[in-house]
N, C-alpha and C. Protein backbone atom coordinates (compact mmCIF):
# COMPACT_ATOMS: atom_id res chain seq x y z
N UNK A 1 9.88 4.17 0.44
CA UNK A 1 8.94 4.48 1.49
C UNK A 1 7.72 3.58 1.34
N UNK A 2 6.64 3.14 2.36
CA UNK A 2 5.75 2.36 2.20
C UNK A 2 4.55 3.14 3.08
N UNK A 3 3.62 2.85 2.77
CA UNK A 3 2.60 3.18 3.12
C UNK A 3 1.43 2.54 2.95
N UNK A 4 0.69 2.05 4.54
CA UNK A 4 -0.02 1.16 4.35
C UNK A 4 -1.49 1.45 5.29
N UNK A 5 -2.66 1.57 4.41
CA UNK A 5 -3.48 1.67 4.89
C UNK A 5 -5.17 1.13 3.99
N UNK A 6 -6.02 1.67 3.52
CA UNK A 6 -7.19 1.13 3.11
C UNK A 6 -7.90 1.99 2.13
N UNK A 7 -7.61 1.08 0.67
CA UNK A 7 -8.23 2.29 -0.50
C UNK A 7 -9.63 3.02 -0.25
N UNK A 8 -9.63 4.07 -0.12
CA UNK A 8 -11.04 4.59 -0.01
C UNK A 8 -11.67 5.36 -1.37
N UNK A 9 -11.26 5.75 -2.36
CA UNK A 9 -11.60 6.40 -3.08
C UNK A 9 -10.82 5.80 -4.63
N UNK A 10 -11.11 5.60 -6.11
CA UNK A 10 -10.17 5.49 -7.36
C UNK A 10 -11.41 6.33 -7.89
N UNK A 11 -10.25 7.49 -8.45
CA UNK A 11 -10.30 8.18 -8.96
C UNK A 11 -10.60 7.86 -10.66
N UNK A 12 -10.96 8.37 -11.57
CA UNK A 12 -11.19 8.39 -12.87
C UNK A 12 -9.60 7.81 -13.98
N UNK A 13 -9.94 7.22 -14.95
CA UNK A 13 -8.59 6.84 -15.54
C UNK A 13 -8.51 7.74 -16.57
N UNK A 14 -7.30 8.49 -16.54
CA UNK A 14 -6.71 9.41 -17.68
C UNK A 14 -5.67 8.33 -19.10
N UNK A 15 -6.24 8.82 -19.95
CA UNK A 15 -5.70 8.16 -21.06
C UNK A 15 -4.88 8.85 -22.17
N UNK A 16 -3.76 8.79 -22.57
CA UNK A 16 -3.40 10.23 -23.48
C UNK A 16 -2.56 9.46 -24.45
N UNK A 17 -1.30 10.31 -25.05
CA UNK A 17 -0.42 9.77 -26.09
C UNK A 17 0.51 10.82 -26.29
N UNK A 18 2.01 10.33 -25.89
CA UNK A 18 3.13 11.60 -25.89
C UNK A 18 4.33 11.07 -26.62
N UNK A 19 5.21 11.77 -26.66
CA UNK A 19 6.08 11.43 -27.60
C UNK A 19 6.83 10.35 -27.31
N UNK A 20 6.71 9.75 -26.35
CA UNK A 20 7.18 8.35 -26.00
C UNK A 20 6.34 7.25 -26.48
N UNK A 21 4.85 7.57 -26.34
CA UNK A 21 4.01 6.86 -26.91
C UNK A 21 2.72 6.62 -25.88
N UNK A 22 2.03 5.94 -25.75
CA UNK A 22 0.53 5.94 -25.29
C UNK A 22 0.92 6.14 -23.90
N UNK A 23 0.17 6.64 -23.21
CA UNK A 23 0.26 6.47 -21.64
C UNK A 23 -1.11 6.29 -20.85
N UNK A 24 -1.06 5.82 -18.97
CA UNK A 24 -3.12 5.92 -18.64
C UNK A 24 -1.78 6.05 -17.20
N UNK A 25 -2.73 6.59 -16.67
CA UNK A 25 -2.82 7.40 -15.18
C UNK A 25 -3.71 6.68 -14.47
N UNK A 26 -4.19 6.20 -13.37
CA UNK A 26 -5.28 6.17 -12.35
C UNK A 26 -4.80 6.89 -10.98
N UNK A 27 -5.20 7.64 -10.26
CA UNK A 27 -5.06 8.25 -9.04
C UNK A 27 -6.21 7.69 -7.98
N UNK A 28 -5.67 7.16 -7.09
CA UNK A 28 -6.60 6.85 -5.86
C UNK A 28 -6.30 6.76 -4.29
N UNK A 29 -7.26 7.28 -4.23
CA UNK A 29 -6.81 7.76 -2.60
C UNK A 29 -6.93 6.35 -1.26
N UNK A 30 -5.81 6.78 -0.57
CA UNK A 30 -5.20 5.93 0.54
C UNK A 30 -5.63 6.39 2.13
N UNK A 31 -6.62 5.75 2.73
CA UNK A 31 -6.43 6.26 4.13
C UNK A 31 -5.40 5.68 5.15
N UNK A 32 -4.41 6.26 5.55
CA UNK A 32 -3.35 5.26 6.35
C UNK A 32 -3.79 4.81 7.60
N UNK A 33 -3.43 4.00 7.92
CA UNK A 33 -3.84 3.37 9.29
C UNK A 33 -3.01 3.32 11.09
N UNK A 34 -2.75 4.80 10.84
CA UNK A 34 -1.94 5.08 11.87
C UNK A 34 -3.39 5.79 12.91
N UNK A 35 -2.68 6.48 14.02
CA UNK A 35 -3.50 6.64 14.87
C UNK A 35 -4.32 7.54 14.60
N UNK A 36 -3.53 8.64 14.37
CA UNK A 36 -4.62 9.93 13.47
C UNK A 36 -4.20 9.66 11.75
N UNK A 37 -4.83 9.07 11.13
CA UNK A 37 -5.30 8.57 9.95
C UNK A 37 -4.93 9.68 9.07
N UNK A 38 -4.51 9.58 7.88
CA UNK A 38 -4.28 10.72 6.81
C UNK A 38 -4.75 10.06 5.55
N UNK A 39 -5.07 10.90 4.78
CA UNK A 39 -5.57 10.63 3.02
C UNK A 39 -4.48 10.58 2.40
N UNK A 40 -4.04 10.09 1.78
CA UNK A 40 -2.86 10.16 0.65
C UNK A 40 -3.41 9.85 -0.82
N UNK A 41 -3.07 11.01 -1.65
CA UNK A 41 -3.65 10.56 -3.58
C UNK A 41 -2.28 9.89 -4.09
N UNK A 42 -2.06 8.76 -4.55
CA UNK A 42 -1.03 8.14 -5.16
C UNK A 42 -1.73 7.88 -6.67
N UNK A 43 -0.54 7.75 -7.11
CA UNK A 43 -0.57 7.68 -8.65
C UNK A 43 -0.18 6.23 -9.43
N UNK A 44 -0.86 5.92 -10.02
CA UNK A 44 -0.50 4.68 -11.09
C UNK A 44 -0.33 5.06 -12.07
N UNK A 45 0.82 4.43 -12.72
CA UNK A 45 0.66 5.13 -14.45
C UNK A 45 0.87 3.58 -15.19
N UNK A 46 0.89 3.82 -16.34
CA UNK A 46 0.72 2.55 -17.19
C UNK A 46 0.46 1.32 -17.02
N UNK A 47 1.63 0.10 -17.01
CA UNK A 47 1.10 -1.14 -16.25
C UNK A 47 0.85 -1.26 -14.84
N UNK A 48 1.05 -0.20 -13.97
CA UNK A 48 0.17 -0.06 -12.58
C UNK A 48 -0.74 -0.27 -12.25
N UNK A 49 -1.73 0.49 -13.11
CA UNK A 49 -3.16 0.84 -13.25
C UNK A 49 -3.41 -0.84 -13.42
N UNK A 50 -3.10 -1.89 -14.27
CA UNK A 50 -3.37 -3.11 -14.35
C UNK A 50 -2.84 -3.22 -12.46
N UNK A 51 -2.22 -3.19 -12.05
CA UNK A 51 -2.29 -4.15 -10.61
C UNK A 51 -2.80 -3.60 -10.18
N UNK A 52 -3.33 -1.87 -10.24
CA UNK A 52 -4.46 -1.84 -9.13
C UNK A 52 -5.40 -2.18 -9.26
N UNK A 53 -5.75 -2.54 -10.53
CA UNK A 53 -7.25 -2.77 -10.74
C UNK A 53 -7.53 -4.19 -10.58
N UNK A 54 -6.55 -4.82 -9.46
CA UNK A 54 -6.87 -5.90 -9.06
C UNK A 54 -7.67 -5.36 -7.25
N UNK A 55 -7.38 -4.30 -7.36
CA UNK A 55 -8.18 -4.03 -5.43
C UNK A 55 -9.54 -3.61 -5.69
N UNK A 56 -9.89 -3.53 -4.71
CA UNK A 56 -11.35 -2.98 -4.74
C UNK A 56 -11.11 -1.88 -3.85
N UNK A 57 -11.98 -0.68 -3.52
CA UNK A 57 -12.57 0.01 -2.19
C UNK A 57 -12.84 -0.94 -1.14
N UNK A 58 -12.10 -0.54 0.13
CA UNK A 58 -12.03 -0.74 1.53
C UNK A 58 -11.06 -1.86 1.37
N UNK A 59 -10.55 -2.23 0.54
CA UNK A 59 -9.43 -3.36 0.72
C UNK A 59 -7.74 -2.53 1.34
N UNK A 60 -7.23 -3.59 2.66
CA UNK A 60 -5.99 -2.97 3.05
C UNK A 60 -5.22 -2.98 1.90
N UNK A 61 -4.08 -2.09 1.94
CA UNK A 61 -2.91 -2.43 0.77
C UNK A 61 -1.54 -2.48 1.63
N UNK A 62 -0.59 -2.43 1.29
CA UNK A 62 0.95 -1.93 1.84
C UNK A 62 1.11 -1.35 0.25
N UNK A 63 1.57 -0.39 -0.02
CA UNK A 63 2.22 -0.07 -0.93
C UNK A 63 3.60 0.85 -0.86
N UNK A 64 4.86 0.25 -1.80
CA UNK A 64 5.77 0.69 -1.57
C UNK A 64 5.96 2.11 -2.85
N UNK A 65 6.33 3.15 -2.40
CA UNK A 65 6.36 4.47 -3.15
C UNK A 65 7.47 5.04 -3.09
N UNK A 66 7.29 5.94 -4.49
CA UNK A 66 8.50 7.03 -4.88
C UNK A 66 7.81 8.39 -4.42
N UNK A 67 8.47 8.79 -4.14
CA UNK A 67 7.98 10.63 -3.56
C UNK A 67 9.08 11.42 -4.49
N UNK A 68 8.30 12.45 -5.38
CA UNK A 68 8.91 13.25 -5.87
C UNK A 68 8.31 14.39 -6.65
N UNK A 69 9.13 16.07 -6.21
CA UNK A 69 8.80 17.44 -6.11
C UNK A 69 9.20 17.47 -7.24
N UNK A 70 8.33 18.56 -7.80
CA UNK A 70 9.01 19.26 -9.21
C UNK A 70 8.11 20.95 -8.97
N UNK A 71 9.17 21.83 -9.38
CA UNK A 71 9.07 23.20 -9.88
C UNK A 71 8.14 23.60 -10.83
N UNK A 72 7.23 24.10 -11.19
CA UNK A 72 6.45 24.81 -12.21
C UNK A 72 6.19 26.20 -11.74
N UNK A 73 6.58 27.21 -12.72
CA UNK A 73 6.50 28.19 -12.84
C UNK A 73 5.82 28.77 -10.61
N UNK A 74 7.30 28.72 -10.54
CA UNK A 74 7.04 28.99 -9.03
C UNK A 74 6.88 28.87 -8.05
N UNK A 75 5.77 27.57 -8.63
CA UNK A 75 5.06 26.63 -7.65
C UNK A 75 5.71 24.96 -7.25
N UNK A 76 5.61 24.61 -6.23
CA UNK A 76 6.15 23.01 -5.76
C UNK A 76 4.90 21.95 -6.27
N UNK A 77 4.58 20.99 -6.64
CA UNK A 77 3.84 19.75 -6.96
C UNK A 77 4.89 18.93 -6.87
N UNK A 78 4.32 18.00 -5.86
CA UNK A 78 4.87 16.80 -5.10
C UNK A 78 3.49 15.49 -5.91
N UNK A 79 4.82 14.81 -6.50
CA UNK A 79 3.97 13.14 -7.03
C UNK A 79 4.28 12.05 -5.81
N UNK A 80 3.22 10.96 -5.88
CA UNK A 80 3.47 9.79 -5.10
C UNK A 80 2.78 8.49 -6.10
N UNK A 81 3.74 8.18 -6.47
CA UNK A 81 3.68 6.98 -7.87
C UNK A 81 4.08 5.58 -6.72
N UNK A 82 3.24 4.71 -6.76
CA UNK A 82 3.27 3.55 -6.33
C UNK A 82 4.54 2.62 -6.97
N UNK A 83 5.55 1.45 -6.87
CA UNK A 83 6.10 0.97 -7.46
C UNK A 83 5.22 -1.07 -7.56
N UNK A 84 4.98 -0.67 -6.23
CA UNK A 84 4.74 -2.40 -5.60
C UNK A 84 3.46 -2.06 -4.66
N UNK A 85 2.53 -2.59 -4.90
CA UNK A 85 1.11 -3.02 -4.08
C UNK A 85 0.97 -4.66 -3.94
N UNK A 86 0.35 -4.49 -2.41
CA UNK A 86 0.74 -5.91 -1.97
C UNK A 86 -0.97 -5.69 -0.86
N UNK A 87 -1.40 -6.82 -0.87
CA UNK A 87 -2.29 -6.71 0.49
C UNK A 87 -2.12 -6.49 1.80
N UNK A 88 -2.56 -5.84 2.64
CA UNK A 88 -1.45 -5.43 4.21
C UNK A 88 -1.08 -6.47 4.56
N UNK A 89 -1.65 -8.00 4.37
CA UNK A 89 -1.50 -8.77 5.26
C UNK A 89 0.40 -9.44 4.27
N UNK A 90 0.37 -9.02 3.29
CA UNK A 90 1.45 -9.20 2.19
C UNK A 90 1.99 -9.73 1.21
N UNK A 91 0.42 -10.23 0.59
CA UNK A 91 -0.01 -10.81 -0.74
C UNK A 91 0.54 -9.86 -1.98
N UNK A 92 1.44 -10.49 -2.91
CA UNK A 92 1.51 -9.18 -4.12
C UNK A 92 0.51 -9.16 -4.49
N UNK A 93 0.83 -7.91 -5.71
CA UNK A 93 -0.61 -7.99 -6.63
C UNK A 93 -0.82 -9.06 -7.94
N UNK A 94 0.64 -10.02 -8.27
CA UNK A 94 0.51 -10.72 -8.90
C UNK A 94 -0.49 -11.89 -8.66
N UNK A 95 -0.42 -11.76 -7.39
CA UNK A 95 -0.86 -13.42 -6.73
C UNK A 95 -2.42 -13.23 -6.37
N UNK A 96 -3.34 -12.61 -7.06
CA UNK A 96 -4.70 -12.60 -6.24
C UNK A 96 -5.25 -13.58 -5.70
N UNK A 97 -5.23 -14.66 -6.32
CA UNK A 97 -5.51 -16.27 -5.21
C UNK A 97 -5.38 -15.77 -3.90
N UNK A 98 -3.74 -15.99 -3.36
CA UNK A 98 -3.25 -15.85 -2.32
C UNK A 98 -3.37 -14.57 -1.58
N UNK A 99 -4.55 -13.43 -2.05
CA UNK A 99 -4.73 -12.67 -1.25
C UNK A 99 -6.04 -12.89 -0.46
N UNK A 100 -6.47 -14.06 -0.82
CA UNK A 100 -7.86 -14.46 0.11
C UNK A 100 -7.75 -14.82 1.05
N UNK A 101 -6.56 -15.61 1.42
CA UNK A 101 -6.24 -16.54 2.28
C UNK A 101 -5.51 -15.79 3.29
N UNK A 102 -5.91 -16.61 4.61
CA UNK A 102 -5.90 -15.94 5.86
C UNK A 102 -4.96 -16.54 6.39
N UNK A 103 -3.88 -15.68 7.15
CA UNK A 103 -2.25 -16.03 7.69
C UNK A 103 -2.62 -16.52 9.46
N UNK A 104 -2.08 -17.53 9.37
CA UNK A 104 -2.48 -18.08 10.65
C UNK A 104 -0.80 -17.42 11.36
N UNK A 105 -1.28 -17.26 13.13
CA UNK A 105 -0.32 -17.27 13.73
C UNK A 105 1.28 -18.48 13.65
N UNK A 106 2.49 -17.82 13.88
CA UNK A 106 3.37 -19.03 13.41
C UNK A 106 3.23 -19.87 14.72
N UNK A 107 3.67 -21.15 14.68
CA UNK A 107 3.44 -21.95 16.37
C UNK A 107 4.50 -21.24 17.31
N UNK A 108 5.58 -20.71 16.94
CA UNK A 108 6.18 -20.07 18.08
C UNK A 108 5.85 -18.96 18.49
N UNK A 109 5.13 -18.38 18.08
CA UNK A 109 4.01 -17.26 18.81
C UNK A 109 3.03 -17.79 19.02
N UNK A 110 2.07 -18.48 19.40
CA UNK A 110 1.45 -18.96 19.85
C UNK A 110 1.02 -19.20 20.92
N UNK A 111 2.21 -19.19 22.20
CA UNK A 111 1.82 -19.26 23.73
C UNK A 111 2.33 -18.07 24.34
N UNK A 112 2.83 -17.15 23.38
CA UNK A 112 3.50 -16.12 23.87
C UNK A 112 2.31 -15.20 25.08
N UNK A 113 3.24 -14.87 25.86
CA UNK A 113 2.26 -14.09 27.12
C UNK A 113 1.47 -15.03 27.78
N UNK A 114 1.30 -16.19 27.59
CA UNK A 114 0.32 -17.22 28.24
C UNK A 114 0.48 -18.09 29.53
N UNK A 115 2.04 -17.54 29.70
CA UNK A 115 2.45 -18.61 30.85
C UNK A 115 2.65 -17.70 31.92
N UNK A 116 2.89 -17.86 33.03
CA UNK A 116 2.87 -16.64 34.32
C UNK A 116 3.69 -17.12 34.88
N UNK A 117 4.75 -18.37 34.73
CA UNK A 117 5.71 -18.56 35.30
C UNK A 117 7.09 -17.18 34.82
N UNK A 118 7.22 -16.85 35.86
CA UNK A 118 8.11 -15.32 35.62
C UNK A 118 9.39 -15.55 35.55
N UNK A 119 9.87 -17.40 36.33
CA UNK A 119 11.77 -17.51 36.24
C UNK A 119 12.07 -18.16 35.00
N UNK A 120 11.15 -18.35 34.33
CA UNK A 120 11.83 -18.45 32.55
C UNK A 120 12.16 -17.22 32.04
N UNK A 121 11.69 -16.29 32.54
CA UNK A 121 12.14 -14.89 31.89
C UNK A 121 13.14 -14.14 31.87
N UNK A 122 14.33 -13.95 30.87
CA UNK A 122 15.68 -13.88 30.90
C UNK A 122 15.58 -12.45 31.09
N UNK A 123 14.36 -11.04 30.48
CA UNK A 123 15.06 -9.85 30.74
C UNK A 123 14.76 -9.28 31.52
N UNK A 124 16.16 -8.30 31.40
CA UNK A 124 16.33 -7.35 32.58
C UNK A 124 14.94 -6.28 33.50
N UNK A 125 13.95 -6.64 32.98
CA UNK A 125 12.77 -5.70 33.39
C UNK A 125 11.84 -6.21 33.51
């Protein structure tokens, strides 16, 4: 699943140590950029937290996510762990250089809608 909209909020970094061995958390919130807008808290855990902490607040993202419910004593808690963050425009997070840089239109979009001659137009409507 992906979800793409504009960090508004990073949350505090959790740091701990389990029987697997060290672990860090960051949680930060996502406003999506649909028409009526929603908050989403996604989760980073270990080397994550390194690619997010390449964004700042108000920067777009695309990020691609795992969604997943778990049971506790009764209750449902639903996680949303990021796998891949990329800039909306679709810079990874490896590449910060290349997230500065601005995507020009390709030349074959370019005159699109510009001509008003109507018998080049093959469809039906």
């Amino acid at each position: 699943m992906e979800i793409t909209g504009r960090i508004i909020q990073k949350l505090g970094l959790q740091e701990g140590t389990s029987a697997k061995g060290a672990w860090k958390k960051q949680d930060f919130i996502v406003e999506t950029s649909e028409k009526f807008p929603k908050k989403v808290c996604v989760s980073a855990w270990t080397e994550k937290v390194d690619d997010l902490s390449r964004y700042n607040i108000n920067d777009e993202v695309k990020l691609s996510v795992n969604l997943e419910s778990r049971e506790y004593n009764g209750r449902w808690y639903t996680d949303v762990r990021f796998w891949k963050i990329e800039t909306a425009t679709g810079t990874a997070a490896g590449n910060p250089a290349e997230a500065n840089q601005t995507n020009s239109v390709p030349p074959v979009f370019e005159d699109m809608g510009s001509s008003n001659n109507d018998s080049n137009d093959d469809l039906p409507f």
